[in-house]
N, C-alpha and C. Protein backbone atom coordinates (compact mmCIF):
# COMPACT_ATOMS: atom_id res chain seq x y z
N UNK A 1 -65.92 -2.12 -23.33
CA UNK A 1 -65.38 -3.14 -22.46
C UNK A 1 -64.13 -3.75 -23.07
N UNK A 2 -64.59 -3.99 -24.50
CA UNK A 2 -63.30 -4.76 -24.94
C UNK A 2 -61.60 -3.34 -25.20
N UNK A 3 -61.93 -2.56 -25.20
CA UNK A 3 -61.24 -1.12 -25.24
C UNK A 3 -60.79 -1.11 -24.21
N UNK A 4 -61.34 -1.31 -22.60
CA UNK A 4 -60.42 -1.29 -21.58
C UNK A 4 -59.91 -2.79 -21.01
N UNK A 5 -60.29 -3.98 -21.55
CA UNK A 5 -59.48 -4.83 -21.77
C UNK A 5 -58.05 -4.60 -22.59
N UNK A 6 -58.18 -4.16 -23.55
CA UNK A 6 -56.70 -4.07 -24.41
C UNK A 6 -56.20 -2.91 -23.94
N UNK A 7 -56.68 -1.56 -23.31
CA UNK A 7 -55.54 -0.78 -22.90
C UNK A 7 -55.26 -1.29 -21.64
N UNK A 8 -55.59 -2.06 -20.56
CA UNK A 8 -55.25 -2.35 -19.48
C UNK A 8 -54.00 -3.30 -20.06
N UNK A 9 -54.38 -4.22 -21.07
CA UNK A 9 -53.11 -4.81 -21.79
C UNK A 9 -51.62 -4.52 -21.63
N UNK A 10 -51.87 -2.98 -23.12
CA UNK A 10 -51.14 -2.15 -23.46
C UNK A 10 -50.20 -1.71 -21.98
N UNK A 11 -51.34 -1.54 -21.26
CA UNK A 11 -50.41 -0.70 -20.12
C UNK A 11 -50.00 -1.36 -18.99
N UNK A 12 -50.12 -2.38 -19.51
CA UNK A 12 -49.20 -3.44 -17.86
C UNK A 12 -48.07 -3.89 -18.78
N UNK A 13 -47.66 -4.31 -20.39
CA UNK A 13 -46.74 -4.50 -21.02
C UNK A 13 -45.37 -3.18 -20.48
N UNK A 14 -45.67 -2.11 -20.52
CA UNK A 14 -44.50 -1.47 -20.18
C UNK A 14 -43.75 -1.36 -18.69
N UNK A 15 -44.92 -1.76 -17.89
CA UNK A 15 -44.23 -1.88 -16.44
C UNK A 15 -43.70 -3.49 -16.21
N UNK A 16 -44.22 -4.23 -17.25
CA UNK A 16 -43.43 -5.62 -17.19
C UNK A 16 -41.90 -5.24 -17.29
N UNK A 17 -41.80 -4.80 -18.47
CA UNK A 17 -40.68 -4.39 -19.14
C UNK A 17 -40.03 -3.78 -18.25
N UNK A 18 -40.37 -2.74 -17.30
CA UNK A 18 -39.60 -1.81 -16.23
C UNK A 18 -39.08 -2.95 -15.26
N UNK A 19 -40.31 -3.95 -15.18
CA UNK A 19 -39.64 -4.64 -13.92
C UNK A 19 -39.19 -5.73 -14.58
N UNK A 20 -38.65 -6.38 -15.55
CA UNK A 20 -37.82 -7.02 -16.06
C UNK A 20 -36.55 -6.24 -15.56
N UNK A 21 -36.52 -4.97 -16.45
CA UNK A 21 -35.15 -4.37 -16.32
C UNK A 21 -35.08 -4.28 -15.34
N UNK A 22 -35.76 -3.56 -14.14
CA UNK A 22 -35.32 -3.56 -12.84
C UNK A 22 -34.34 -4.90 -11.70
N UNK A 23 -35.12 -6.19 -12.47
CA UNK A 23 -34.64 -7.09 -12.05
C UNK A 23 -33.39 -8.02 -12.17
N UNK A 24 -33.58 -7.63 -13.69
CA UNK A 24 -32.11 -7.71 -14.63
C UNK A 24 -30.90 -6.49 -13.74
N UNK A 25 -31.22 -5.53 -13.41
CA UNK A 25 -30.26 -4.49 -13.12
C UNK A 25 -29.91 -4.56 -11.72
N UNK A 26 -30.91 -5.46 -10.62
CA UNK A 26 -30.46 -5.99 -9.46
C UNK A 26 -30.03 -6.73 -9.34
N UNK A 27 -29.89 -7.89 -10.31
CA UNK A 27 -28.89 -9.08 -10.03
C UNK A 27 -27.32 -8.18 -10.85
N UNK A 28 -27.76 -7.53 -11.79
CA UNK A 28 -26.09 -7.06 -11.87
C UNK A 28 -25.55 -6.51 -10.76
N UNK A 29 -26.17 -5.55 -10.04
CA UNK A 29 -25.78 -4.51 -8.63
C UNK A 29 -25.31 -6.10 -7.78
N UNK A 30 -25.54 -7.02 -7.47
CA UNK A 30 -25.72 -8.20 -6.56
C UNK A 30 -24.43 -8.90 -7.16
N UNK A 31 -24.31 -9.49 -8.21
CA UNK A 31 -23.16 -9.68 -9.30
C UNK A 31 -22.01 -8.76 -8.86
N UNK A 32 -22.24 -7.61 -9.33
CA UNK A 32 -20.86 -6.15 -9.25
C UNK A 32 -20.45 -6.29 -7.46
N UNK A 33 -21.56 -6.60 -6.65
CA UNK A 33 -20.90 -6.14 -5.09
C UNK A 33 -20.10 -7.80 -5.43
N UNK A 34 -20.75 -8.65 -5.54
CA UNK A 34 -19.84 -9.92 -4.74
C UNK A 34 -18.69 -9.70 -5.99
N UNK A 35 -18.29 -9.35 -7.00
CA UNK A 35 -16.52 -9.20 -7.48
C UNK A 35 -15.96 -8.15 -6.74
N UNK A 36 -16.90 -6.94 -6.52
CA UNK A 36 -15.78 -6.04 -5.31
C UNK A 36 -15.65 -6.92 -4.21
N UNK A 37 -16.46 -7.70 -3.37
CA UNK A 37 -15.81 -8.35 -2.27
C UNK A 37 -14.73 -8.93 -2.71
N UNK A 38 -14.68 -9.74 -3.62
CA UNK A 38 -13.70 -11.17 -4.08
C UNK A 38 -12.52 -10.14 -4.38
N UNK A 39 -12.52 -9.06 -5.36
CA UNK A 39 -11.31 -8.00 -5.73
C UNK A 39 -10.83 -7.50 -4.09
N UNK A 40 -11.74 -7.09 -3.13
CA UNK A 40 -11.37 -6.60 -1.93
C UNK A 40 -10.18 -7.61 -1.09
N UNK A 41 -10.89 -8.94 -0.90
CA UNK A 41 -10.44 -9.60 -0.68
C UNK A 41 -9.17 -10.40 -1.31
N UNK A 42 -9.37 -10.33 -2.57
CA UNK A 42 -7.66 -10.61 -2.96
C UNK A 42 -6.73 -9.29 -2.74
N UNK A 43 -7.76 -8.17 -2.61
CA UNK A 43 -5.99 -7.17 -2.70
C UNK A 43 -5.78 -7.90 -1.42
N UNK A 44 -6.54 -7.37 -0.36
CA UNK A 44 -5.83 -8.16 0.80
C UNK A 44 -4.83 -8.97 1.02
N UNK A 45 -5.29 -9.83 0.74
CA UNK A 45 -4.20 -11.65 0.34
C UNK A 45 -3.22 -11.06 -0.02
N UNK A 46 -3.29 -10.31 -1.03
CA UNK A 46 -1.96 -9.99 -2.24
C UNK A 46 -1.25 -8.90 -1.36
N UNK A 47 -1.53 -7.99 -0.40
CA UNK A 47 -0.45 -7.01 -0.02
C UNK A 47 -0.23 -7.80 0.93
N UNK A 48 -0.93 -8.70 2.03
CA UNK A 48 -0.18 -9.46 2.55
C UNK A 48 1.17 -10.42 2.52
N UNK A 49 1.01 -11.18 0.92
CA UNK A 49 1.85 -11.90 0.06
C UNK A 49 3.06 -11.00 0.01
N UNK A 50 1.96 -9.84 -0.54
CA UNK A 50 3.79 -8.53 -0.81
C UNK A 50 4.91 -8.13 0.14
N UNK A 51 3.97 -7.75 1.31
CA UNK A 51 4.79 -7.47 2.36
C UNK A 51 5.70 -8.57 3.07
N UNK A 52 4.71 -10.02 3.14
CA UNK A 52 5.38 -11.57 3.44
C UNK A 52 6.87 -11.53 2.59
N UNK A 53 6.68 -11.49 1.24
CA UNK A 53 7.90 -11.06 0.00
C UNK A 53 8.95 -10.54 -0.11
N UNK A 54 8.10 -8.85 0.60
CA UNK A 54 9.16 -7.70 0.78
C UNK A 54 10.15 -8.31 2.16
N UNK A 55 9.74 -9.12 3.05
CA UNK A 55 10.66 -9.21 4.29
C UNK A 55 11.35 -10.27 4.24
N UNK A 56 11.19 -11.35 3.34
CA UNK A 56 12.05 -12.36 2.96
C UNK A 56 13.32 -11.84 1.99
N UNK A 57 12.89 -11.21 1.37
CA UNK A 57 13.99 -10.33 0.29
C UNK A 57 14.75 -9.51 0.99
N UNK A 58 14.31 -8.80 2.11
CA UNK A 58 15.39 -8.35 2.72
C UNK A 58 16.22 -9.17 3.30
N UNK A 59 15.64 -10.71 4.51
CA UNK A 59 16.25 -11.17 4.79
C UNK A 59 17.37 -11.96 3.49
N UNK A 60 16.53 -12.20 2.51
CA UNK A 60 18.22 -12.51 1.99
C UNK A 60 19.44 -12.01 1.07
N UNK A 61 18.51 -10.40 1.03
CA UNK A 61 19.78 -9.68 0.70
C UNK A 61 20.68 -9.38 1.68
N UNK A 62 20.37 -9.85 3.51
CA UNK A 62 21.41 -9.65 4.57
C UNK A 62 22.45 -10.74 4.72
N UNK A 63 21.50 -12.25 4.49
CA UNK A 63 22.28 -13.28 3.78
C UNK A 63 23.30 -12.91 3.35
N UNK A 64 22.79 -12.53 2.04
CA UNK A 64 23.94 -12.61 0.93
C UNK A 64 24.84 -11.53 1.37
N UNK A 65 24.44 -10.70 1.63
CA UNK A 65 26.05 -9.80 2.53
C UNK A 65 26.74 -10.27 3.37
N UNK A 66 26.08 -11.07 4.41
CA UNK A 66 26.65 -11.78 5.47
C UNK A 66 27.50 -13.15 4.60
N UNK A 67 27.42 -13.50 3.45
CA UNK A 67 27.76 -14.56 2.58
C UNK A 67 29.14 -14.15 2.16
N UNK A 68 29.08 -12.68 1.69
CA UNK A 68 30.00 -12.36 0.66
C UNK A 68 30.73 -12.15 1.83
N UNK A 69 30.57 -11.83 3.14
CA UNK A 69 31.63 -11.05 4.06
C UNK A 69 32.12 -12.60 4.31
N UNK A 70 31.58 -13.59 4.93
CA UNK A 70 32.65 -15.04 5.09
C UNK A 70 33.10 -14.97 3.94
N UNK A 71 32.78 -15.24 2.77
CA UNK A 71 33.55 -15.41 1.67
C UNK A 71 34.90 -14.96 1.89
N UNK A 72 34.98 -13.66 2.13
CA UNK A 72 35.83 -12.49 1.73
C UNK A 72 36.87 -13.27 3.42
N UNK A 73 36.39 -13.22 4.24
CA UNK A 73 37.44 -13.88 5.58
C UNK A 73 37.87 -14.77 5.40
N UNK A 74 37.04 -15.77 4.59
CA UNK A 74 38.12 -17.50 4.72
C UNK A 74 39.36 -17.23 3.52
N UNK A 75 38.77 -16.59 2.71
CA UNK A 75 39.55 -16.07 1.59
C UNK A 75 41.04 -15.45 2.18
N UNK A 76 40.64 -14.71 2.90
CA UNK A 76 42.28 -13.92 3.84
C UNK A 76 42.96 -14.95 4.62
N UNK A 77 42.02 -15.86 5.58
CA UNK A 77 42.37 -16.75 6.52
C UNK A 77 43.30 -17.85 5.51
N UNK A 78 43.03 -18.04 4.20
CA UNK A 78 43.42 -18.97 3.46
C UNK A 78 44.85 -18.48 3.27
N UNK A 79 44.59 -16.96 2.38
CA UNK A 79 45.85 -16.50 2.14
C UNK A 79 47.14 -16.81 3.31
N UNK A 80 46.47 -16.00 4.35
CA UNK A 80 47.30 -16.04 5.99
C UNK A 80 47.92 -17.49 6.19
N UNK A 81 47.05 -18.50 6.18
CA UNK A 81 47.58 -19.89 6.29
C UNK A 81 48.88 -20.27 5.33
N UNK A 82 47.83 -20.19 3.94
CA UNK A 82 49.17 -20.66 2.94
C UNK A 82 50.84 -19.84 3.31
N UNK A 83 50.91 -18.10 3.23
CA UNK A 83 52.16 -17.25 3.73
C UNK A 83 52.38 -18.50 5.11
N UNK A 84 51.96 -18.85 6.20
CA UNK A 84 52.65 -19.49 7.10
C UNK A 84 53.56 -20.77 6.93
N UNK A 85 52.33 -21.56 5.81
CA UNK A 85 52.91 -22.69 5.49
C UNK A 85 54.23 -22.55 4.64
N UNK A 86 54.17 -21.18 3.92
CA UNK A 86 55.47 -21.25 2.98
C UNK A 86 56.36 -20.88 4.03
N UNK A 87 56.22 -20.20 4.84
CA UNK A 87 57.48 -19.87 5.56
C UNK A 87 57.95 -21.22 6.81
N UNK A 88 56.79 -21.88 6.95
CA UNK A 88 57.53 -22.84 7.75
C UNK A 88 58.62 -24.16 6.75
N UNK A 89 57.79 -23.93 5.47
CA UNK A 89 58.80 -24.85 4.56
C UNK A 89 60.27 -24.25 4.72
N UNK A 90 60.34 -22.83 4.17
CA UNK A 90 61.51 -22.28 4.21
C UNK A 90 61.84 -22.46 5.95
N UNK A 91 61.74 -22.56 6.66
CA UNK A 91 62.48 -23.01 7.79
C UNK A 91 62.91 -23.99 7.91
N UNK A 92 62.32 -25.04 6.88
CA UNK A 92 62.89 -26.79 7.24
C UNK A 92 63.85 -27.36 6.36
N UNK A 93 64.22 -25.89 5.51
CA UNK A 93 65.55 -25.86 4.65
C UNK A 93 66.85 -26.41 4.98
């Protein structure tokens, strides 16, 4: 009697142990899915951000072309003005 008291012991100690680990190894599986959601979910965010990024950067690299091209006109318009103004001086000679 006392012999199958202690192996009944013996032999529920190792399936404790299984279902420890088992339980230990389902909260990691439970753990691991919710960082793939949270990783899922930031790429998301983040190629959204990128693409939000990528279309502002274009808009102001059109800016800045559209910038440099006034630049470049008032710049002539200036020149053009000043040549008029010198020649109307030389007329009031």
């Amino acid at each position: 009697m006392v012999k199958q008291a202690a192996l009944r012991t013996v032999d529920v100690e190792p399936i404790d142990r299984l279902e420890e680990k088992i339980t230990l190894l389902v909260a990691m599986v439970t753990r691991l899915r919710a960082e793939q959601a949270k990783a899922t979910e930031d790429n998301a965010r983040l190629s959204q951000d990128l693409s939000t990024l990528r279309a502002r950067l274009a808009d102001s690299e059109g800016a800045a072309t559209e910038i440099a091209e006034l630049r470049g006109e008032r710049e002539a318009i200036r020149t053009r003005v000043s040549d008029m103004l010198d020649q109307l001086e030389h007329l009031n000679l």
